[in-house]
PDB file of N, CA and C in Angstrom:
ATOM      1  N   UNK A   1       0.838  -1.168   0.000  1.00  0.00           N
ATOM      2  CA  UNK A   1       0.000   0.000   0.000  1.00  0.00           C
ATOM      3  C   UNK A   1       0.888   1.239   0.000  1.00  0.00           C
ATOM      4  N   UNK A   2       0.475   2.646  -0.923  1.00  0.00           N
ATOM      5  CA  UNK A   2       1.446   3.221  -0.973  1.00  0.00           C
ATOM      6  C   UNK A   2       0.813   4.410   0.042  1.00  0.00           C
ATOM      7  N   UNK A   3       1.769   4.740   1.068  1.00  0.00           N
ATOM      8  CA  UNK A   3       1.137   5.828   1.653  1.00  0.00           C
ATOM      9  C   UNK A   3       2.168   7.202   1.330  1.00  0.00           C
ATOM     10  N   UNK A   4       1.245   8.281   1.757  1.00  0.00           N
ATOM     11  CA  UNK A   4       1.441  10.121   1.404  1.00  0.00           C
ATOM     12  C   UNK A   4       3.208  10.076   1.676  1.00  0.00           C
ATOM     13  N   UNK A   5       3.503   9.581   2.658  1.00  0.00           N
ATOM     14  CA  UNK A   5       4.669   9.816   3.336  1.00  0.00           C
ATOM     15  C   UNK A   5       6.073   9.588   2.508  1.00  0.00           C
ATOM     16  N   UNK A   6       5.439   8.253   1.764  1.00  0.00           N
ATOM     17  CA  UNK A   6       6.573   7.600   0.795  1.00  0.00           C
ATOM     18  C   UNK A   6       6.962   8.408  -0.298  1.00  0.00           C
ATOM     19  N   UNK A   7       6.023   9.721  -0.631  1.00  0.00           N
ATOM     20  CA  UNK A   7       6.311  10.415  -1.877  1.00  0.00           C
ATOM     21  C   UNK A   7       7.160  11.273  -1.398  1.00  0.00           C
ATOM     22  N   UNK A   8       6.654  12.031  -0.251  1.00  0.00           N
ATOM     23  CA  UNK A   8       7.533  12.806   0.530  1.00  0.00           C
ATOM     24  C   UNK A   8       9.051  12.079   0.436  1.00  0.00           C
ATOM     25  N   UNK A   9       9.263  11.207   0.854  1.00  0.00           N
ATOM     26  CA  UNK A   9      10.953  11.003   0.675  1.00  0.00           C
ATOM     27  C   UNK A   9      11.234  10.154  -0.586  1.00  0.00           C
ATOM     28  N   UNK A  10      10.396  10.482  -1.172  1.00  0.00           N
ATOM     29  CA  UNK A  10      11.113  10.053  -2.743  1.00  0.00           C
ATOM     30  C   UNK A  10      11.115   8.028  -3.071  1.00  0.00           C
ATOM     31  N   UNK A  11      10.162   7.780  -2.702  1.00  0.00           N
ATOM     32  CA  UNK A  11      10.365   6.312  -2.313  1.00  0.00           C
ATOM     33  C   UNK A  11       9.289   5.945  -3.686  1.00  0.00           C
ATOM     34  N   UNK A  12      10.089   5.004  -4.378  1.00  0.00           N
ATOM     35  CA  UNK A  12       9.032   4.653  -5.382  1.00  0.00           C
ATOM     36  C   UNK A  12       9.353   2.733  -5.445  1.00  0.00           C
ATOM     37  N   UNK A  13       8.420   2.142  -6.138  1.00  0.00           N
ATOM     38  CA  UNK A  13       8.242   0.898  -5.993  1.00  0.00           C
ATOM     39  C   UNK A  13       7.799   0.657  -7.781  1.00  0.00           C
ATOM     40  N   UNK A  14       9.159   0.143  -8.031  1.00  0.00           N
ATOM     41  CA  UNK A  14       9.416  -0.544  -9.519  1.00  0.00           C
ATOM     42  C   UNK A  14       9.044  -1.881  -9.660  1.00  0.00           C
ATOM     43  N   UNK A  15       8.540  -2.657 -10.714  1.00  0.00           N
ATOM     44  CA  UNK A  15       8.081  -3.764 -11.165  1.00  0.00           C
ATOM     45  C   UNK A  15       8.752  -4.062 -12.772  1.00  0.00           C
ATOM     46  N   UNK A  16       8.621  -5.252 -12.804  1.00  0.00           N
ATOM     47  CA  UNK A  16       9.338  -5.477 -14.083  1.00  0.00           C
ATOM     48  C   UNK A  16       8.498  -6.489 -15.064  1.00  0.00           C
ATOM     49  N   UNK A  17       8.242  -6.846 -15.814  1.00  0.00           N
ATOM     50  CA  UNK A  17       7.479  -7.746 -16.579  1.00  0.00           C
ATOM     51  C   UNK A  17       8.569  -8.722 -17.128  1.00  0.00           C
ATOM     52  N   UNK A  18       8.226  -9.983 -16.265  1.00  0.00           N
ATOM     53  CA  UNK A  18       9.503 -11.228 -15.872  1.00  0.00           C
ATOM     54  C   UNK A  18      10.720 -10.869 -15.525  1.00  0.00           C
ATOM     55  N   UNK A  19      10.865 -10.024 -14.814  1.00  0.00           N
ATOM     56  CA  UNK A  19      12.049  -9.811 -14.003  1.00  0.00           C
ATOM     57  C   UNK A  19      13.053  -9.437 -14.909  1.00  0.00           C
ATOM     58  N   UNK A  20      14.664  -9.846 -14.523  1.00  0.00           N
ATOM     59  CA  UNK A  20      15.261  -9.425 -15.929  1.00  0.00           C
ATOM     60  C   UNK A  20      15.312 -10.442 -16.906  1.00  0.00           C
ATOM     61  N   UNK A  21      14.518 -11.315 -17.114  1.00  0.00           N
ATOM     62  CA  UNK A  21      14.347 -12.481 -18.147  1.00  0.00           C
ATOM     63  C   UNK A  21      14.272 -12.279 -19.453  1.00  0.00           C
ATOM     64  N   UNK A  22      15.520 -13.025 -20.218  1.00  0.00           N
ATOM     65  CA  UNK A  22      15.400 -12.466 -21.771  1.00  0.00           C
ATOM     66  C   UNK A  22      14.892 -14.031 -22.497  1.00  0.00           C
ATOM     67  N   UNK A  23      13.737 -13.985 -22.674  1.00  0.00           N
ATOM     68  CA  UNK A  23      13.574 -15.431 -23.180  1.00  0.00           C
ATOM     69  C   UNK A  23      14.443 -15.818 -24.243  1.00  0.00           C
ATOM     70  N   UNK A  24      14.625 -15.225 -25.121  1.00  0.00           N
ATOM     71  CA  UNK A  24      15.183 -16.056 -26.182  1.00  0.00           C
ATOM     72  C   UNK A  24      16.732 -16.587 -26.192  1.00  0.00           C
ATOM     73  N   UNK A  25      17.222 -16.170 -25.022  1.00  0.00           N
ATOM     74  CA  UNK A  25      18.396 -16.871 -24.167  1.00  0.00           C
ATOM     75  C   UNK A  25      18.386 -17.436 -23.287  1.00  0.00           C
ATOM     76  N   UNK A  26      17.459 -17.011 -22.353  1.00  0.00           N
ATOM     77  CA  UNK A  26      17.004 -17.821 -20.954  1.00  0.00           C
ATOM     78  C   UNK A  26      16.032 -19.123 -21.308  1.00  0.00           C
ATOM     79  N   UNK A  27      15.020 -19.230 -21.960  1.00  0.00           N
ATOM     80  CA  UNK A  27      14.249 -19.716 -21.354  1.00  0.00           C
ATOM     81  C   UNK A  27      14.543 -21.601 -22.038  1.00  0.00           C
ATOM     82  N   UNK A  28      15.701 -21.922 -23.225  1.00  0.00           N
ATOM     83  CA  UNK A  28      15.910 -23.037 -23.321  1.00  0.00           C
ATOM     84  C   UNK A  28      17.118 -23.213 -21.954  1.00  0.00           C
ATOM     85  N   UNK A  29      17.232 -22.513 -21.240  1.00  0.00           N
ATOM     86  CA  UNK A  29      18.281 -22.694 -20.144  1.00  0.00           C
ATOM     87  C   UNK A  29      17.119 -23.229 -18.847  1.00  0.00           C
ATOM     88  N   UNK A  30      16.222 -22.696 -18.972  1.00  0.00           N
ATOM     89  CA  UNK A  30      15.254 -23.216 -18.093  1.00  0.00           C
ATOM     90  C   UNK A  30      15.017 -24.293 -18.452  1.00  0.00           C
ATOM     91  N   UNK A  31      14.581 -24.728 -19.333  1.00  0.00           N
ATOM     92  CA  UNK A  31      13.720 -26.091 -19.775  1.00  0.00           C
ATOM     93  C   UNK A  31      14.990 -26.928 -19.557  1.00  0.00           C
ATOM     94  N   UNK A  32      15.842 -26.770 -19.915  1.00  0.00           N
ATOM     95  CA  UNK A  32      17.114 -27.642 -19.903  1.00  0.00           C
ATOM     96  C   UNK A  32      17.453 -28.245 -17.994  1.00  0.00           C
ATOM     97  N   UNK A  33      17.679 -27.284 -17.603  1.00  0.00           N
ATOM     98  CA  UNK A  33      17.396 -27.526 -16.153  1.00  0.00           C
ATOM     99  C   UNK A  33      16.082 -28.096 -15.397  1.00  0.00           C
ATOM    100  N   UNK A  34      14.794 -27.489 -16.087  1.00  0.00           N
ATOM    101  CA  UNK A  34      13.587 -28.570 -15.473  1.00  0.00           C
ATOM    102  C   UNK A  34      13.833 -29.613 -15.867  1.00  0.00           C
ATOM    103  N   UNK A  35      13.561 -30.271 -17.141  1.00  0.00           N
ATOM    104  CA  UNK A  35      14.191 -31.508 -17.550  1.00  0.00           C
ATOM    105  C   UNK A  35      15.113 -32.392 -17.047  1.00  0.00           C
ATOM    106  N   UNK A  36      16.191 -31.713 -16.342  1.00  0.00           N
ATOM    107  CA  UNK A  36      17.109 -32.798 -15.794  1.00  0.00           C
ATOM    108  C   UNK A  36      16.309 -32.786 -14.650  1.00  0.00           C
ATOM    109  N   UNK A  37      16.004 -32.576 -13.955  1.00  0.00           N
ATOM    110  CA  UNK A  37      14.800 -32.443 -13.095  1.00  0.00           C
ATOM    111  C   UNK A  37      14.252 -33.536 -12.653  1.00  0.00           C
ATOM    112  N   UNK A  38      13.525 -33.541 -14.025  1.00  0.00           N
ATOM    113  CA  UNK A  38      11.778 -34.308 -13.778  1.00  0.00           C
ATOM    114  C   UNK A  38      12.664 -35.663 -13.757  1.00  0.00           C
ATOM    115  N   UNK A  39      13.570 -35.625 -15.174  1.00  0.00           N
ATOM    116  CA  UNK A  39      14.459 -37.436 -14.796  1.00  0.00           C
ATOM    117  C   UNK A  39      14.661 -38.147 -13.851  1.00  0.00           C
ATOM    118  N   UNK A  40      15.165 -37.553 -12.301  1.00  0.00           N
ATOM    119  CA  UNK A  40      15.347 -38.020 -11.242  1.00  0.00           C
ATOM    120  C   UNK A  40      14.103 -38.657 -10.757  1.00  0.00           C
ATOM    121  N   UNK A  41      12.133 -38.092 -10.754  1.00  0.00           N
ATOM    122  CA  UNK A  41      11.516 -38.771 -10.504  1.00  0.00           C
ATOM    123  C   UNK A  41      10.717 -39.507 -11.468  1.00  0.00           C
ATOM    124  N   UNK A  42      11.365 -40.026 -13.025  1.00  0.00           N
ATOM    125  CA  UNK A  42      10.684 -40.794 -13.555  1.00  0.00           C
ATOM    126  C   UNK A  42      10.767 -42.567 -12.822  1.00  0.00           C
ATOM    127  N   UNK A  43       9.856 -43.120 -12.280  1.00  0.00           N
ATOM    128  CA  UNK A  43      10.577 -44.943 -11.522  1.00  0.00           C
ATOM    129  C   UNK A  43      10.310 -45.742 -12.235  1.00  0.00           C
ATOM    130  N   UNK A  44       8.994 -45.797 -13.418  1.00  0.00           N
ATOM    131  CA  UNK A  44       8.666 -46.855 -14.701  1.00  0.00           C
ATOM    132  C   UNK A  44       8.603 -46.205 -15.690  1.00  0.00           C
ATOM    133  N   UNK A  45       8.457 -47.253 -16.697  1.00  0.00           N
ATOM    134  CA  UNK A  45       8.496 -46.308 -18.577  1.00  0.00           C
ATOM    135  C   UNK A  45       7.570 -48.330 -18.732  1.00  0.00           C
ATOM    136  N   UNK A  46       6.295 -47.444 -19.550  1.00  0.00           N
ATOM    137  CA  UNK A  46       5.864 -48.815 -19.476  1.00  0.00           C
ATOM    138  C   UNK A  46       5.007 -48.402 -20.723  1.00  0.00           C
ATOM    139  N   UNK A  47       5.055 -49.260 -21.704  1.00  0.00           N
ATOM    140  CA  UNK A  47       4.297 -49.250 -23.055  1.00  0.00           C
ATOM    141  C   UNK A  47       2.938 -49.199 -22.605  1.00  0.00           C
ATOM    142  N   UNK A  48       1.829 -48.488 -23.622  1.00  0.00           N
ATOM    143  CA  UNK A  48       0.732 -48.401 -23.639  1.00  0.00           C
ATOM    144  C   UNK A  48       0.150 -49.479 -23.379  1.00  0.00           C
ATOM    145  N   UNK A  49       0.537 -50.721 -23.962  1.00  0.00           N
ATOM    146  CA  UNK A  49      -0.544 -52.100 -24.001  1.00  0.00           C
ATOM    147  C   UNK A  49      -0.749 -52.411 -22.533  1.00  0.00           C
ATOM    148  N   UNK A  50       0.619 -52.465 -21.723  1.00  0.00           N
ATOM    149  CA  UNK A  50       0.632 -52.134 -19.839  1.00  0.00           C
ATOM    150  C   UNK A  50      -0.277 -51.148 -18.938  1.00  0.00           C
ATOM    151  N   UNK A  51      -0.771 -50.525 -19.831  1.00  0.00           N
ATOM    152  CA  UNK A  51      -1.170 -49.173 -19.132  1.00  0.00           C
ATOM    153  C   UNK A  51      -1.638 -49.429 -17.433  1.00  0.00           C
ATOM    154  N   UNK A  52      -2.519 -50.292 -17.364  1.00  0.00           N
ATOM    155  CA  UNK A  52      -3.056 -50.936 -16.007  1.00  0.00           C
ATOM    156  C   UNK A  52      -1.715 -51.078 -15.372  1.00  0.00           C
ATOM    157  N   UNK A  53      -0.639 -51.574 -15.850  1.00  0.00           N
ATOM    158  CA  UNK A  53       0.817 -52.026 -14.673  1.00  0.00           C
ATOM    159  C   UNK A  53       1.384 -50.708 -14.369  1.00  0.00           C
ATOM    160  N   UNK A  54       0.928 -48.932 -14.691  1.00  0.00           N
ATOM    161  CA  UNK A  54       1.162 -48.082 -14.351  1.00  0.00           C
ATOM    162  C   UNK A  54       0.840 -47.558 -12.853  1.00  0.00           C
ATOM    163  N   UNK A  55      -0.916 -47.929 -13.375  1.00  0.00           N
ATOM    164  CA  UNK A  55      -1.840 -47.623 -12.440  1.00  0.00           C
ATOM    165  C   UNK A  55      -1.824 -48.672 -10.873  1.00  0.00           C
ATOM    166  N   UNK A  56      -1.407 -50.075 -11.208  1.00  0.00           N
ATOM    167  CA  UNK A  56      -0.923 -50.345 -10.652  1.00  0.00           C
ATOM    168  C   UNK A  56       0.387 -50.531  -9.448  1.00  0.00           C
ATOM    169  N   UNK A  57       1.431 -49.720 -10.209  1.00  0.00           N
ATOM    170  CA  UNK A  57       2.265 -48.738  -9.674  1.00  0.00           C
ATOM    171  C   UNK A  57       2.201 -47.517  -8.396  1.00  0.00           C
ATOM    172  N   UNK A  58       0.902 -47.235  -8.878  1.00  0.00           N
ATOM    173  CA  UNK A  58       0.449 -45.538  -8.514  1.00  0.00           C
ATOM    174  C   UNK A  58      -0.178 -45.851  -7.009  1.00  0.00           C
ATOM    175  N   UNK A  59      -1.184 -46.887  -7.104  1.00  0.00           N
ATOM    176  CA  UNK A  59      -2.054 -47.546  -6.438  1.00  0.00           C
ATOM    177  C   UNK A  59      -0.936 -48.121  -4.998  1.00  0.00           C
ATOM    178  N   UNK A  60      -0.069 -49.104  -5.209  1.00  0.00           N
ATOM    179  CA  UNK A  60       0.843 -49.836  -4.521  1.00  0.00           C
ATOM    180  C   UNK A  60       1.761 -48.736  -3.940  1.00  0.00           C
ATOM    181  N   UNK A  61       2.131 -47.708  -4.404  1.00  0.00           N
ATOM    182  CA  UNK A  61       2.740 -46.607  -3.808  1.00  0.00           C
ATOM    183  C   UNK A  61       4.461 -46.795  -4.316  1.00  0.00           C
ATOM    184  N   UNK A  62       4.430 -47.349  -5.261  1.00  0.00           N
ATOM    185  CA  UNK A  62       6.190 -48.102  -5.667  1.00  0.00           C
ATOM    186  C   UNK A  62       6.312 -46.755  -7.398  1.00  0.00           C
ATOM    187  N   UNK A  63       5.098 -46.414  -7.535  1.00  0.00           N
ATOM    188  CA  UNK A  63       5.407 -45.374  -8.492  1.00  0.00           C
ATOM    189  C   UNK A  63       5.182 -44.124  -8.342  1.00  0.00           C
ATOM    190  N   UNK A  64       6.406 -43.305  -8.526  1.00  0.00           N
ATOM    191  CA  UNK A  64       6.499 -41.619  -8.347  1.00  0.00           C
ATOM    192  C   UNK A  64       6.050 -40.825  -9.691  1.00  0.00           C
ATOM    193  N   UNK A  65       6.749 -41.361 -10.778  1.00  0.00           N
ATOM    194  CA  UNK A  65       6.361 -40.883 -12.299  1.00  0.00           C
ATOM    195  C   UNK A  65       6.408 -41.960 -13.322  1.00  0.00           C
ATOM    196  N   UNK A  66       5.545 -42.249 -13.383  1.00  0.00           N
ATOM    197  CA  UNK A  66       5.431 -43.231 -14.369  1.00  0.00           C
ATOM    198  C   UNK A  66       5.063 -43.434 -16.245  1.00  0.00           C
ATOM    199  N   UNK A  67       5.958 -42.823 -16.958  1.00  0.00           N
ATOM    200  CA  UNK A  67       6.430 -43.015 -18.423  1.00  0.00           C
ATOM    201  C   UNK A  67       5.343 -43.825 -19.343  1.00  0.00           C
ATOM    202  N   UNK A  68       4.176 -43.857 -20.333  1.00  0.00           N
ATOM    203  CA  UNK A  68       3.706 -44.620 -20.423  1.00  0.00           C
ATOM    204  C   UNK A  68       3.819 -44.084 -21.985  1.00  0.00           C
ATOM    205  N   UNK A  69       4.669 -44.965 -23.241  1.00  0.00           N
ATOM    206  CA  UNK A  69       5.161 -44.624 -23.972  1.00  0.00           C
ATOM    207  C   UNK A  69       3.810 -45.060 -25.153  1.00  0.00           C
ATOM    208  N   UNK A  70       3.792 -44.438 -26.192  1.00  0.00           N
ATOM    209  CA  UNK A  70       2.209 -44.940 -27.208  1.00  0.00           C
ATOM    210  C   UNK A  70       3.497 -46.270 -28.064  1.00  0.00           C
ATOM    211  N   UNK A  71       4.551 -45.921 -28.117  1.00  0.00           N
ATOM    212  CA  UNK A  71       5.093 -46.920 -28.985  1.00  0.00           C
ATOM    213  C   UNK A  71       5.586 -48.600 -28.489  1.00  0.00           C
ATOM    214  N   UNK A  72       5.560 -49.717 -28.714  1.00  0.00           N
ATOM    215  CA  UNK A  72       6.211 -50.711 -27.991  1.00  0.00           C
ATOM    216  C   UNK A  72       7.601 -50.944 -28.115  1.00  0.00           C
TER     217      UNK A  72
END
């Protein structure tokens, strides 16, 4: 909240639209870093025809991220 007082000593409150973020340099630096990321909690990779041995996974509590690929 801006009160009377803050103008009096010259006090202003700047904002930035995404901070100093330059996407078209930053933002494959991001994805690159989420990505290694998410790898750590993939625990199965299980073809579509399995799909149930995912859910099964999920259910039993033995799967964190589970991969369920359309190809065999």
């Amino acid at each position: 909240m801006t009160k009377p007082i803050n103008v009096l000593n010259e006090r202003t409150l700047k904002g930035t639209f995404f901070g100093n973020y330059k996407p078209r340099t930053d933002f494959p630096f991001v994805v690159d870093m989420y990505m290694n990321k998410v790898e750590k909690f993939i625990t199965h990779r299980v073809p579509f025809s399995e799909i149930n041995k995912a859910f099964d996974y999920m259910v039993m509590g033995e799967g964190l991220r589970c991969i369920i690929s359309m190809e065999e």
